[in-house]
C-alpha atoms as a PDB file:
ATOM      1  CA  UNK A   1     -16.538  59.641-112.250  1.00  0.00           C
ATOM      2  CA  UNK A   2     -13.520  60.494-114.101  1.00  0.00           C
ATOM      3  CA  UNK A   3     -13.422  63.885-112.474  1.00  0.00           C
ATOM      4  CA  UNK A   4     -13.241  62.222-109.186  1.00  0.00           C
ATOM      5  CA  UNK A   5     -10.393  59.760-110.444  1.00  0.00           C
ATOM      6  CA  UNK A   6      -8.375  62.657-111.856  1.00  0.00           C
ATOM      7  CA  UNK A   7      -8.720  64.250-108.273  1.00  0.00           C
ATOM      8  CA  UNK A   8      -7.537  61.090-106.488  1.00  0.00           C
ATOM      9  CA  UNK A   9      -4.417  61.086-108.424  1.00  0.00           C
ATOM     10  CA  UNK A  10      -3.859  64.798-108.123  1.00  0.00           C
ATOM     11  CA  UNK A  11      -4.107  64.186-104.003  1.00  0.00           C
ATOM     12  CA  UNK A  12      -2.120  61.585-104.324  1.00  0.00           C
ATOM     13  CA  UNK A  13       0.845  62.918-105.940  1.00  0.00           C
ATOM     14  CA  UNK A  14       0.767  65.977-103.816  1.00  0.00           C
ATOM     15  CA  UNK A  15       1.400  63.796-100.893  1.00  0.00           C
ATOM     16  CA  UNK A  16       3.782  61.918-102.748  1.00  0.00           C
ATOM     17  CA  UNK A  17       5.951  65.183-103.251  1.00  0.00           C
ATOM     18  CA  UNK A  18       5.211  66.747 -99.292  1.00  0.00           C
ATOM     19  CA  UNK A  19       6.546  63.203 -97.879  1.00  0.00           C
ATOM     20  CA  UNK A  20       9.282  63.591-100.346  1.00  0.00           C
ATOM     21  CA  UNK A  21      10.336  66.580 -98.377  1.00  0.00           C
ATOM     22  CA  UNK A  22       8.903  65.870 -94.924  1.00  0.00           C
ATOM     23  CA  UNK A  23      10.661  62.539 -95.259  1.00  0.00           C
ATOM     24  CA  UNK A  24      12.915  61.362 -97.478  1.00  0.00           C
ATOM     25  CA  UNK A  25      14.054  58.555 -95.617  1.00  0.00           C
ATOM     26  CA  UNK A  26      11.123  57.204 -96.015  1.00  0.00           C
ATOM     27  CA  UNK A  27      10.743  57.274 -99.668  1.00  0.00           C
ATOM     28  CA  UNK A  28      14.181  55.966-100.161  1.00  0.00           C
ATOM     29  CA  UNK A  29      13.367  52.820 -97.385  1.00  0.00           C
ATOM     30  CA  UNK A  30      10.213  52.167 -99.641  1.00  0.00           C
ATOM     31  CA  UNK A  31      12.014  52.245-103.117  1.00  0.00           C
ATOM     32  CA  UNK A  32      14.795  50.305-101.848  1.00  0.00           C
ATOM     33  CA  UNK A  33      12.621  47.698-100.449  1.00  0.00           C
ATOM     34  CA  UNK A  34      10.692  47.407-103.284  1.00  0.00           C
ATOM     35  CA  UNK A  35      13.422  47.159-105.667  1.00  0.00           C
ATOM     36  CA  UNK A  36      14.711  44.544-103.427  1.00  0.00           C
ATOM     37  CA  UNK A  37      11.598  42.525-104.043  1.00  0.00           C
ATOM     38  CA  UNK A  38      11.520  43.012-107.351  1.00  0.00           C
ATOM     39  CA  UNK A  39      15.076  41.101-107.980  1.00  0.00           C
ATOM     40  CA  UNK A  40      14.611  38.183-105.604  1.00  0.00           C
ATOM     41  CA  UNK A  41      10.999  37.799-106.315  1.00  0.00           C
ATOM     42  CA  UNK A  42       9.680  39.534-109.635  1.00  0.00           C
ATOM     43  CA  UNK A  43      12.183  39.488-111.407  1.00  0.00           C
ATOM     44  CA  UNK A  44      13.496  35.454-111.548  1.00  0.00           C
ATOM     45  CA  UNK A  45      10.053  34.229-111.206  1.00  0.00           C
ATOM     46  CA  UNK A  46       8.527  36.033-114.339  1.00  0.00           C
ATOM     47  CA  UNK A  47      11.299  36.834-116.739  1.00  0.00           C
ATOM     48  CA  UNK A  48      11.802  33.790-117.674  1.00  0.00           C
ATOM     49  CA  UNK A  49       8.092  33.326-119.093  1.00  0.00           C
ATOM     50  CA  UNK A  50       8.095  36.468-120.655  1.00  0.00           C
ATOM     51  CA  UNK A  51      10.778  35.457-122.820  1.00  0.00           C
ATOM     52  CA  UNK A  52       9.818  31.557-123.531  1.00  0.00           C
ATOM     53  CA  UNK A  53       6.287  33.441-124.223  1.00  0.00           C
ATOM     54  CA  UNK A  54       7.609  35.917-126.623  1.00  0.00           C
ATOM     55  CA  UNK A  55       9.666  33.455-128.518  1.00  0.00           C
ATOM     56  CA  UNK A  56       6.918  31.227-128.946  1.00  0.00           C
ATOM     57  CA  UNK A  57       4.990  34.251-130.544  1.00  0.00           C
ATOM     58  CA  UNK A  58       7.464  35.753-132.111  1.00  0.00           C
ATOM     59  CA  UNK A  59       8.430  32.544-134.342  1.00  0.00           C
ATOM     60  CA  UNK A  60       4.989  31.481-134.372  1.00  0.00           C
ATOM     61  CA  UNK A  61       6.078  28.232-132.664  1.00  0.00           C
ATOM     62  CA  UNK A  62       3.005  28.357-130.214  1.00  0.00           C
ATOM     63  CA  UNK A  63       0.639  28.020-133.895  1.00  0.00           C
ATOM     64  CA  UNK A  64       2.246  24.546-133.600  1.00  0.00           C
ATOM     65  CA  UNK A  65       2.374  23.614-130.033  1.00  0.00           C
ATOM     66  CA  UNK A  66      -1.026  24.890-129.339  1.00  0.00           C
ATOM     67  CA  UNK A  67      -2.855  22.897-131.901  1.00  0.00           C
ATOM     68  CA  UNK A  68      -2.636  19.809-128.937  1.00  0.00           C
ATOM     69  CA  UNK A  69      -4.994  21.786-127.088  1.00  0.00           C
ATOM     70  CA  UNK A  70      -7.328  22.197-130.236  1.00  0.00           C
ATOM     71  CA  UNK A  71     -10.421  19.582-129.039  1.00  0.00           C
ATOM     72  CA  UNK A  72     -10.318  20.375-125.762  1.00  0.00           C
ATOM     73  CA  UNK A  73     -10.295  23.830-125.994  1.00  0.00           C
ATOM     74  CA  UNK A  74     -12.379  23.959-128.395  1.00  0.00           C
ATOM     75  CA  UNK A  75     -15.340  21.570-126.869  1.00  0.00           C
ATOM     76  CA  UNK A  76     -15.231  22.726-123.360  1.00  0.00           C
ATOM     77  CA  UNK A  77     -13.454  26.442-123.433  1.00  0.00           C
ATOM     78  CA  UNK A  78     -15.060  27.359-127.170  1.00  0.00           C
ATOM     79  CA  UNK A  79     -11.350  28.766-126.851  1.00  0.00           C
ATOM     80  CA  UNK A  80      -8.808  28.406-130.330  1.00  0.00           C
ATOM     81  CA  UNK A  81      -5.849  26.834-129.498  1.00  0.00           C
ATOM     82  CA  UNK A  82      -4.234  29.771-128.693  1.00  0.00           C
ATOM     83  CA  UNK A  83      -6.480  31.285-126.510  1.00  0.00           C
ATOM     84  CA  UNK A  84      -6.702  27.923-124.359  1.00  0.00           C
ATOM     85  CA  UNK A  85      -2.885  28.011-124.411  1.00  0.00           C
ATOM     86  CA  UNK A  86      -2.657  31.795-122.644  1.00  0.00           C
ATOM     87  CA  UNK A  87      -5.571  30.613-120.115  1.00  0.00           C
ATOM     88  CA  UNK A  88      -3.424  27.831-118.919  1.00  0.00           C
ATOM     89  CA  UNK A  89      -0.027  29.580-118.887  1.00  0.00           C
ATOM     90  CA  UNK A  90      -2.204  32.509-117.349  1.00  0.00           C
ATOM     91  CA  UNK A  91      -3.129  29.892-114.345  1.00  0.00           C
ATOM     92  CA  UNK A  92      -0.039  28.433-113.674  1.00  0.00           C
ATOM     93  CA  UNK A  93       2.634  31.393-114.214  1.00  0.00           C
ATOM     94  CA  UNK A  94       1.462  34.689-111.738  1.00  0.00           C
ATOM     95  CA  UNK A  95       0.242  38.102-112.169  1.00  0.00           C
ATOM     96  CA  UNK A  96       0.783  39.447-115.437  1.00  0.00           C
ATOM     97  CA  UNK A  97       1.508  37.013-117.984  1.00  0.00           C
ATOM     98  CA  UNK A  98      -1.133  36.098-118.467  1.00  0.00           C
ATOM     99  CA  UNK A  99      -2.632  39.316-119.648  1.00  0.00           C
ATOM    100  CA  UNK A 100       0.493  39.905-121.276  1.00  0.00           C
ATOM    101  CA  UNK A 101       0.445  36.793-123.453  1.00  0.00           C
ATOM    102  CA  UNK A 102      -2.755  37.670-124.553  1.00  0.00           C
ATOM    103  CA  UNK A 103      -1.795  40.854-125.727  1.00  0.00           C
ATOM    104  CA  UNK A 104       0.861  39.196-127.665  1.00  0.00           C
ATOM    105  CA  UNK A 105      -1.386  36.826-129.419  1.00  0.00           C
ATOM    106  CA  UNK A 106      -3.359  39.811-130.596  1.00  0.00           C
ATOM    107  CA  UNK A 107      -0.869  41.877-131.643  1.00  0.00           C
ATOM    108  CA  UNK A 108       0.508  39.040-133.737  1.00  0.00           C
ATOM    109  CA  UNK A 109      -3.071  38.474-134.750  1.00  0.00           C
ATOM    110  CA  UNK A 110      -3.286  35.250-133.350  1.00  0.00           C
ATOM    111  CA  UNK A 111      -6.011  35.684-131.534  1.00  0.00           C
ATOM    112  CA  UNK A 112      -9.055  37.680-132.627  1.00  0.00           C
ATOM    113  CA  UNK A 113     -10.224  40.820-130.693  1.00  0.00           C
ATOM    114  CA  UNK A 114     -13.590  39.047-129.540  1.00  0.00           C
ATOM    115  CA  UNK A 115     -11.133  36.388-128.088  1.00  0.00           C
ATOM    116  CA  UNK A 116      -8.905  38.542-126.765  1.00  0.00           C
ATOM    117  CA  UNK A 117     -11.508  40.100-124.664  1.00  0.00           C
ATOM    118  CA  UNK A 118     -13.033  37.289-123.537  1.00  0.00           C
ATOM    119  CA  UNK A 119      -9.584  36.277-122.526  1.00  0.00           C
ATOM    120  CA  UNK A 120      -9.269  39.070-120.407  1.00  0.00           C
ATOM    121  CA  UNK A 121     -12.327  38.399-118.278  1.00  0.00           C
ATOM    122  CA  UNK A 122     -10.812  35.255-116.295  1.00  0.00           C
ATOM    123  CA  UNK A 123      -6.681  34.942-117.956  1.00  0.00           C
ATOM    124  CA  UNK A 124      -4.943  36.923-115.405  1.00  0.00           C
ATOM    125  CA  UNK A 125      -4.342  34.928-112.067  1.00  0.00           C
ATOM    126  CA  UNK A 126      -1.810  35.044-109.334  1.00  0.00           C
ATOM    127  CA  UNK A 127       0.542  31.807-109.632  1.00  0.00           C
ATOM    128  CA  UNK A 128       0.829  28.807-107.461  1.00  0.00           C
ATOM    129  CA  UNK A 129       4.219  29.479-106.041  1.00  0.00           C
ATOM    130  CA  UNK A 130       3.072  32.832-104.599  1.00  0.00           C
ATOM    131  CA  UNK A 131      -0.101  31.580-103.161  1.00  0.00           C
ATOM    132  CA  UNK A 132       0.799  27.998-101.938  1.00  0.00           C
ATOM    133  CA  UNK A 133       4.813  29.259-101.193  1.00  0.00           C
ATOM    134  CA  UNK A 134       4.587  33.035-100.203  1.00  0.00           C
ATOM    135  CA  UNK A 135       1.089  33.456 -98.580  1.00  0.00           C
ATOM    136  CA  UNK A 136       0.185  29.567 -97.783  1.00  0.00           C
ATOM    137  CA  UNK A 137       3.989  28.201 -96.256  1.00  0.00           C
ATOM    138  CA  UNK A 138       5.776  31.470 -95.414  1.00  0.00           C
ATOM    139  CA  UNK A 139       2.697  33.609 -94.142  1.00  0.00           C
ATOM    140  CA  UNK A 140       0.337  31.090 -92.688  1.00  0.00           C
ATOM    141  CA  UNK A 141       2.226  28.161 -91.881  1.00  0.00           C
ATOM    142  CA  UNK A 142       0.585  25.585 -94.109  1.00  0.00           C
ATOM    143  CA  UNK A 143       0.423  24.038 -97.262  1.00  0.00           C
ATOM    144  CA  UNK A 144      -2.942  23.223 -96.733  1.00  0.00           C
ATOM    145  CA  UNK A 145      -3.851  26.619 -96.208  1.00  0.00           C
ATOM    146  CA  UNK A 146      -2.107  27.830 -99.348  1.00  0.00           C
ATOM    147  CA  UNK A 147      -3.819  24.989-101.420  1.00  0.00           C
ATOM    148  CA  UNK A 148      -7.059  25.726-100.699  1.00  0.00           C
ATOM    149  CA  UNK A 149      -6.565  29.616-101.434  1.00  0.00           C
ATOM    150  CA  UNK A 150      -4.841  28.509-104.912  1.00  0.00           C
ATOM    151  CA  UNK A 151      -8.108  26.271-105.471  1.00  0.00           C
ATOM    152  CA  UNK A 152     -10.755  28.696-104.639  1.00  0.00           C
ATOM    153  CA  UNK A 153      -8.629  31.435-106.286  1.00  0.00           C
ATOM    154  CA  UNK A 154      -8.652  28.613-110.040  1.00  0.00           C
ATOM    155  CA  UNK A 155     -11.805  27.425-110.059  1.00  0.00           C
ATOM    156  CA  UNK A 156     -13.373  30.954-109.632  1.00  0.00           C
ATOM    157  CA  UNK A 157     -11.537  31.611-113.146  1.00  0.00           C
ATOM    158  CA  UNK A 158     -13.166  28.220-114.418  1.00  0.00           C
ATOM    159  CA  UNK A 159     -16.188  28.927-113.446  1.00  0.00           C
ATOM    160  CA  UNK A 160     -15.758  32.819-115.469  1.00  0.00           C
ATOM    161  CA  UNK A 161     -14.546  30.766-118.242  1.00  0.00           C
ATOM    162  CA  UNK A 162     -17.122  28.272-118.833  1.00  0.00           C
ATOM    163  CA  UNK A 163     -19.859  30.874-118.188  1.00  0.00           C
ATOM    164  CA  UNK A 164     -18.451  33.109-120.946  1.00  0.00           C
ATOM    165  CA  UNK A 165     -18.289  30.621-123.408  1.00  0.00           C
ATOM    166  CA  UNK A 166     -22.032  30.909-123.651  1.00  0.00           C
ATOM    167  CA  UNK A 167     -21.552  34.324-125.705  1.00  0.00           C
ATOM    168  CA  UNK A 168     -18.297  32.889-127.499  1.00  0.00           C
ATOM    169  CA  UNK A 169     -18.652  33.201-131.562  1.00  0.00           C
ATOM    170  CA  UNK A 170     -17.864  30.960-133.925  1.00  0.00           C
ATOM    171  CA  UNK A 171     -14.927  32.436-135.570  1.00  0.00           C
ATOM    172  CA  UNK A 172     -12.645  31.547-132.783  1.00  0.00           C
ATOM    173  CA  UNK A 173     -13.125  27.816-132.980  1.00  0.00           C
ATOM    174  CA  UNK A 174     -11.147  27.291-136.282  1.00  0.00           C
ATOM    175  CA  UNK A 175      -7.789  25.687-135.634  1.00  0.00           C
ATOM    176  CA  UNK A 176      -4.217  27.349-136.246  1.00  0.00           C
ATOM    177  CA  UNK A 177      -3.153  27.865-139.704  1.00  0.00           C
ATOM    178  CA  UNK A 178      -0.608  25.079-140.865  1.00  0.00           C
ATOM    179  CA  UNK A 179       2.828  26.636-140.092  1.00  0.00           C
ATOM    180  CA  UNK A 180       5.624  25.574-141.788  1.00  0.00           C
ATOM    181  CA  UNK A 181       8.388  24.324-139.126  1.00  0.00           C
ATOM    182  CA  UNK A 182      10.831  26.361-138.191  1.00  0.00           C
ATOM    183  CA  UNK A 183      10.526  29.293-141.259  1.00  0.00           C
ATOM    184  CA  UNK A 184      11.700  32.207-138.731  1.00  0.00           C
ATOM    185  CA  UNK A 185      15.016  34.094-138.041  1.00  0.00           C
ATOM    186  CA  UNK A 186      16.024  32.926-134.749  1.00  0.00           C
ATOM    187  CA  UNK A 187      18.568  36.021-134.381  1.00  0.00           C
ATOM    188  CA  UNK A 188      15.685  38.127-134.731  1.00  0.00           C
ATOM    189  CA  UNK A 189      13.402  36.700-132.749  1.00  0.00           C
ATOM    190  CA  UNK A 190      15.623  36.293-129.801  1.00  0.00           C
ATOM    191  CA  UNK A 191      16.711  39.942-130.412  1.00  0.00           C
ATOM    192  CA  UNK A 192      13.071  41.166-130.167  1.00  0.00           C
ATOM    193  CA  UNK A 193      12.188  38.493-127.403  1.00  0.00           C
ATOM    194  CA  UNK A 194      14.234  39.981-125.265  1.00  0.00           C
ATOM    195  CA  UNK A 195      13.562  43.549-125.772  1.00  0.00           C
ATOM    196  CA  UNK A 196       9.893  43.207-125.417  1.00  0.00           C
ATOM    197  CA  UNK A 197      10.831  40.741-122.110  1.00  0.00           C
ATOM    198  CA  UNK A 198      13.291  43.320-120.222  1.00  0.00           C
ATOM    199  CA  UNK A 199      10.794  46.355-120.952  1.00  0.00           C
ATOM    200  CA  UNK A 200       7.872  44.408-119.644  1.00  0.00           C
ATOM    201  CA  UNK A 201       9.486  43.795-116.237  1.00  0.00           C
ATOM    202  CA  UNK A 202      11.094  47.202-115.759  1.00  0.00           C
ATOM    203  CA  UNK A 203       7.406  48.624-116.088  1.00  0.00           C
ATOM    204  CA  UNK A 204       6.165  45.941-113.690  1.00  0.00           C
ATOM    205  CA  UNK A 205       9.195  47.155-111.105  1.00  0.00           C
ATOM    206  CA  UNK A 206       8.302  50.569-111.969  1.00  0.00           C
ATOM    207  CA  UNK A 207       4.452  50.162-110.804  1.00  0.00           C
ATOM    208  CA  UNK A 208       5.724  47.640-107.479  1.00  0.00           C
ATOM    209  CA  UNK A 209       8.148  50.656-106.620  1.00  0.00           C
ATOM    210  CA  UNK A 210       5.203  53.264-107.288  1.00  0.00           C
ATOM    211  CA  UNK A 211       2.733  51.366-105.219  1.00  0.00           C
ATOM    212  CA  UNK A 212       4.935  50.412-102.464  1.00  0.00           C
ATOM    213  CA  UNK A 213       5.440  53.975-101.818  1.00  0.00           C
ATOM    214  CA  UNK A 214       2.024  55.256-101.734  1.00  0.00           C
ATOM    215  CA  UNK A 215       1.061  53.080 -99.020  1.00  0.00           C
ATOM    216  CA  UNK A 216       3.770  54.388 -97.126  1.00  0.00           C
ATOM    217  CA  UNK A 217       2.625  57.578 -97.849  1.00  0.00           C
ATOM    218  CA  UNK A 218      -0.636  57.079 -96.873  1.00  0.00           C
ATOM    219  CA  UNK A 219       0.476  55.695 -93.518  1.00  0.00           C
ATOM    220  CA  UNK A 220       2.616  58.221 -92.726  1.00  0.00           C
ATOM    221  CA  UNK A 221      -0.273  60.742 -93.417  1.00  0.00           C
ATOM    222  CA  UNK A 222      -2.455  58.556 -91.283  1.00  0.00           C
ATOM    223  CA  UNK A 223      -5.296  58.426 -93.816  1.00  0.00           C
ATOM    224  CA  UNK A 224      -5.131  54.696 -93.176  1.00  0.00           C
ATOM    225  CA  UNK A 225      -5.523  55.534 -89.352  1.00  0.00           C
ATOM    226  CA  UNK A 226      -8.841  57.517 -90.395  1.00  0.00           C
ATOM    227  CA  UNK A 227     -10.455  55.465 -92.699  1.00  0.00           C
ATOM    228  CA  UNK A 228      -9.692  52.782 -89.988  1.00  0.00           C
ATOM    229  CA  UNK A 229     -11.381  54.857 -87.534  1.00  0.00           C
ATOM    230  CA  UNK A 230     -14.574  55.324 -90.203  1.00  0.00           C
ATOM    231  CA  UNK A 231     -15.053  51.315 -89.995  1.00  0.00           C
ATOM    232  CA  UNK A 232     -14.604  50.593 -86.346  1.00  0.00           C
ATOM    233  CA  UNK A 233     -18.668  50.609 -85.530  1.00  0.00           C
ATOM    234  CA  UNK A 234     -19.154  47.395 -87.904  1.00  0.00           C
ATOM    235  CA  UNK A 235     -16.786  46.000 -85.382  1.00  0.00           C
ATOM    236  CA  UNK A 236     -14.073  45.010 -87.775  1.00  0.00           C
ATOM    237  CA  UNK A 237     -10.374  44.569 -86.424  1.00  0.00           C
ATOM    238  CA  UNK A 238      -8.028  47.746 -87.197  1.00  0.00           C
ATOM    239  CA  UNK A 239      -5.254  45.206 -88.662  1.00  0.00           C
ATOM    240  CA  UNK A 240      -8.061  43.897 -90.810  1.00  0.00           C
ATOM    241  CA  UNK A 241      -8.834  46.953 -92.265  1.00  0.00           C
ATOM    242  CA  UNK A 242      -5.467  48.365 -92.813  1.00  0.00           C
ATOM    243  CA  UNK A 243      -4.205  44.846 -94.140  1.00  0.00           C
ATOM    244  CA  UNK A 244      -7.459  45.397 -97.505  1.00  0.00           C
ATOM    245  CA  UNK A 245      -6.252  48.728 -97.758  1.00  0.00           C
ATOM    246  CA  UNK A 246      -2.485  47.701 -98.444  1.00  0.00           C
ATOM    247  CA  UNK A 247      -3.705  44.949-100.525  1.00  0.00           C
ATOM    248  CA  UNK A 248      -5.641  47.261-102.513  1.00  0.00           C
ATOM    249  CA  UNK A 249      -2.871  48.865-103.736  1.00  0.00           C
ATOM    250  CA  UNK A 250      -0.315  46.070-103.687  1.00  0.00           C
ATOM    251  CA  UNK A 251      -1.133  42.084-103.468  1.00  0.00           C
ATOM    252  CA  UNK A 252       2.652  41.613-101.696  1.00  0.00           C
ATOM    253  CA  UNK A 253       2.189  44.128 -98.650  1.00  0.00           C
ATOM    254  CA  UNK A 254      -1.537  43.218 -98.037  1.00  0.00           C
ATOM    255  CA  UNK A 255      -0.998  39.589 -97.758  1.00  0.00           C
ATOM    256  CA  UNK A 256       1.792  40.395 -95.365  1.00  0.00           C
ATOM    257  CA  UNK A 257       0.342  42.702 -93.360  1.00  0.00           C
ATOM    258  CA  UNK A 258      -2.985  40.454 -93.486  1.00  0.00           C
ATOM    259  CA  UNK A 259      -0.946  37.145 -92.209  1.00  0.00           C
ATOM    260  CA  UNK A 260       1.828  38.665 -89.506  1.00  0.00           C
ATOM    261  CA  UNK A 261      -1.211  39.845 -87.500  1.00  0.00           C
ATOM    262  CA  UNK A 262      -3.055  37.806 -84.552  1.00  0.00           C
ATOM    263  CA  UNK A 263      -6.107  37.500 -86.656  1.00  0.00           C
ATOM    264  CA  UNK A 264      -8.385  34.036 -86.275  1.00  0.00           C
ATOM    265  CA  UNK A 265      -7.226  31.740 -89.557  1.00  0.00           C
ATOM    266  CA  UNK A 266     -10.617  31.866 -90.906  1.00  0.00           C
ATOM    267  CA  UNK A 267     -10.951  35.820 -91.197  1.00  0.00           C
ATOM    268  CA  UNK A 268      -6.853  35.733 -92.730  1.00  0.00           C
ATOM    269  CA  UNK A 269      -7.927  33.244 -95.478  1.00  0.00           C
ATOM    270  CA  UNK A 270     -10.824  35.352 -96.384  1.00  0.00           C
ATOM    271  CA  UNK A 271      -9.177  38.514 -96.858  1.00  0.00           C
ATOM    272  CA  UNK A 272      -5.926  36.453 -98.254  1.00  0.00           C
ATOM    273  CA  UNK A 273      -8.472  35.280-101.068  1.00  0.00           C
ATOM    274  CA  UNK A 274      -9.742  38.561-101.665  1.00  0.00           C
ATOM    275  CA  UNK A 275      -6.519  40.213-102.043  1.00  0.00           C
ATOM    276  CA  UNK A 276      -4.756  37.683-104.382  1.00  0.00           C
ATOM    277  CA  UNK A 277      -7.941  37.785-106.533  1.00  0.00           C
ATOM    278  CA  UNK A 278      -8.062  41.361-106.668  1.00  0.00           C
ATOM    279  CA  UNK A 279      -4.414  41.302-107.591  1.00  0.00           C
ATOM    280  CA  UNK A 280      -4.046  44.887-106.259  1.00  0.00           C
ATOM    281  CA  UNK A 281      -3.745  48.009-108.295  1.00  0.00           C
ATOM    282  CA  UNK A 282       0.020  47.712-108.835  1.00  0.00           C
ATOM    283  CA  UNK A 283      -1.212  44.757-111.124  1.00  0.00           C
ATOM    284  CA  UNK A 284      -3.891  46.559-112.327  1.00  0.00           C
ATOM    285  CA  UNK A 285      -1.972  49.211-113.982  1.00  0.00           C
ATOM    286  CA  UNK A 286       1.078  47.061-115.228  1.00  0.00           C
ATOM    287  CA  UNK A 287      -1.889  45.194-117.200  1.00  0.00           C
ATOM    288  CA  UNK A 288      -3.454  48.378-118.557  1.00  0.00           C
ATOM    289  CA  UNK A 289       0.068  49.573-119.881  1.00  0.00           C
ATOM    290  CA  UNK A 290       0.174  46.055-121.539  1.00  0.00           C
ATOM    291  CA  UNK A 291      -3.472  46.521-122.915  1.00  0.00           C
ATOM    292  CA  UNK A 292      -3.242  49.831-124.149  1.00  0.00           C
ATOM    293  CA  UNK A 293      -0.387  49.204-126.410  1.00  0.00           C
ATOM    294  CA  UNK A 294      -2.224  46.247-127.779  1.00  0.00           C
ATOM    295  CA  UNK A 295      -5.019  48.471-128.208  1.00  0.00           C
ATOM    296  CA  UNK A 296      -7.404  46.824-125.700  1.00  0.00           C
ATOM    297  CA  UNK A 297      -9.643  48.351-123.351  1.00  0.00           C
ATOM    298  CA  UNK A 298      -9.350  47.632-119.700  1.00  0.00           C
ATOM    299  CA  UNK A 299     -13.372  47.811-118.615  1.00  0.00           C
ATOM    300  CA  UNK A 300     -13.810  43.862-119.239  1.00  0.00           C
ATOM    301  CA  UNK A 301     -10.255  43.019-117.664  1.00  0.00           C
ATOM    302  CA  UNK A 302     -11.412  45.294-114.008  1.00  0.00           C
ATOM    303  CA  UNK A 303     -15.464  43.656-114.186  1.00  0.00           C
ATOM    304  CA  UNK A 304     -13.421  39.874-114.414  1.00  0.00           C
ATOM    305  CA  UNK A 305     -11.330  40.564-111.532  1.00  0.00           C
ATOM    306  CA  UNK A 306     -14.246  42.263-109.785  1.00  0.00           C
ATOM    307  CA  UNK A 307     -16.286  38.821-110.336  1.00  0.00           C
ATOM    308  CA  UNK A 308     -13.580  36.792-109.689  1.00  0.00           C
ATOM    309  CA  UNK A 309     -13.155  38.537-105.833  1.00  0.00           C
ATOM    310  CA  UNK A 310     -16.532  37.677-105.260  1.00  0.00           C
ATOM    311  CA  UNK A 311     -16.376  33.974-106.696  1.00  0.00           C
ATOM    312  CA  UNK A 312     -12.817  33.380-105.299  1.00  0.00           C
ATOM    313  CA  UNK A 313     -14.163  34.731-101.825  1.00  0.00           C
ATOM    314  CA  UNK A 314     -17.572  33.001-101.167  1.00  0.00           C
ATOM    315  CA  UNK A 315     -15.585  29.292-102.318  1.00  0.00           C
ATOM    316  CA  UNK A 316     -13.151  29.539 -99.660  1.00  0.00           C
ATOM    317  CA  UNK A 317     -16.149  31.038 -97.162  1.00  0.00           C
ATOM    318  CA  UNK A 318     -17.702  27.437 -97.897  1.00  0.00           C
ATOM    319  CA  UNK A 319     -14.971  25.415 -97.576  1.00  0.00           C
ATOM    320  CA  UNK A 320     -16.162  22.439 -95.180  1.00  0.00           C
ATOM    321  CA  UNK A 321     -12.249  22.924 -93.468  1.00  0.00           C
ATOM    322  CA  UNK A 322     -12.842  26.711 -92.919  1.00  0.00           C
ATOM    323  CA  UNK A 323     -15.635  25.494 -90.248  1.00  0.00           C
ATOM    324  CA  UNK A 324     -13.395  23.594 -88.352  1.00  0.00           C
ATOM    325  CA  UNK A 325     -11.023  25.953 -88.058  1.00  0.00           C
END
């Protein structure tokens, strides 16, 4: 398996480098694009967690705040404090600070590793303004739309959650150690908050630039136009097809290239679903980078999002709406 992996990415960058000198134009459209995304979209809509996230940590200030959440996290999650803290941020903020914040808490040993993992199974989640704003108002048309994919897209990360808090130990469920109120250097903390912040979103442009170039790379070698061709006898529609692909790579470019087609609403929300809980490889890897330095492996993180896809997309397929559509 790994052999096979190793080869992809050897392919991969070779046609990387040929369309660098075939055409550079196109390279430098992609990379300019993306970047352009990145500072309108990425950039003002996830900085500012990362650094409210790292203070927090960093001063140990979330010890205190989280011990609100102690009872229910503890009686419904089996989550510490903590840990019930991250899952909610993780909900409400976007792909991936939620992963991120867990790393935190275990680096600051927070968090145990059992939780951590656990944490990693159902914490990382597209945000609300991306699925109700970007996909649901901008790309469909409606709100309703973009509610029901941020609904289907939450409770399959409930459902994950409550189901692995069957296997969750006991030594999670102890409450935060008492902290005594603001014992931390605030010039420090800021100074390191905002190191760890900034380096966290360059790598996180670095992988949306990356990404948003391979697809173009692959479409301008038109393997996208031949694996298209491979699935035409189930009957599928081209623009289908190509619009997973994109989103395989990238959760921006497949939802957009899912959503500007003339596709029937109910096959768009399907594959909308699919692609935001996938999150896309782009996300994929900007979590692993996160994980590895925390020393955390990625195998439960890729099975959660895996079960989450398959969750996320047979709730909206039962939607009561979607049959009216």
């Amino acid at each position: 398996m790994r052999e096979i992996f190793n080869l992809t990415v050897i392919i991969l960058c070779i046609l990387y480098f040929l369309s660098m000198f075939l055409n550079p134009q196109l390279i430098i459209q992609s990379t300019t694009k993306s970047a352009i995304i990145w500072w309108e979209k990425v950039l003002p809509s996830i900085f500012p967690y990362f650094l409210v996230i790292n203070v927090l940590i960093e001063s140990k200030l979330i010890s205190y705040l989280s011990n609100i959440f102690f009872l229910p996290s503890k009686k419904i999650f089996k989550l510490s404090s903590n840990g019930f803290l991250a899952m909610i941020i993780g909900m409400l903020t976007g792909y991936p600070v939620g992963a991120k914040m867990v790393c935190n808490l275990y680096s600051q040993k927070l968090i145990s590793k059992n939780e951590a993992v656990r944490l990693l199974y159902f914490v990382n989640n597209s945000g609300p303004l991306f699925i109700i704003g970007t996909v649901g108002i901008n790309l469909l048309g409606s709100k309703k739309y973009g509610y029901m994919l941020f609904f289907a897209h939450i409770l399959a990360s409930l459902i994950i959650a409550l189901c692995t808090s069957r296997f969750a130990q006991s030594e999670i469920l102890s409450a935060s150690a008492p902290y005594k109120f603001l014992n931390f250097d605030i010039g420090k903390v800021l100074s390191k908050s905002v190191k760890d912040s900034v380096e966290s979103i360059l790598i996180i442009g670095g992988f949306i630039t990356l990404f948003f170039n391979l697809n173009n790379v692959l479409e301008y070698f038109k393997i996208y136009h031949s694996i298209c061709s491979l699935f035409r006898f189930t009957g599928a529609d081209d623009t289908l097809i190509k619009g997973l692909l994109y989103g395989l790579f990238e959760i921006t470019n497949g939802s957009v290239q899912i959503n500007t087609n003339s596709l029937p609403v109910w096959q768009k929300l399907i594959a909308s679903e699919l692609i935001i809980s996938w999150g896309g490889l782009s996300v994929h890897f900007q979590t692993i980078s996160f994980l590895s330095v925390a020393g955390l492996q990625s195998f439960h993180y890729i099975i959660g999002k895996l079960i989450q896809c398959a969750l996320a997309t047979a709730i909206i397929c039962v939607f009561p709406i979607i049959l009216q559509l």
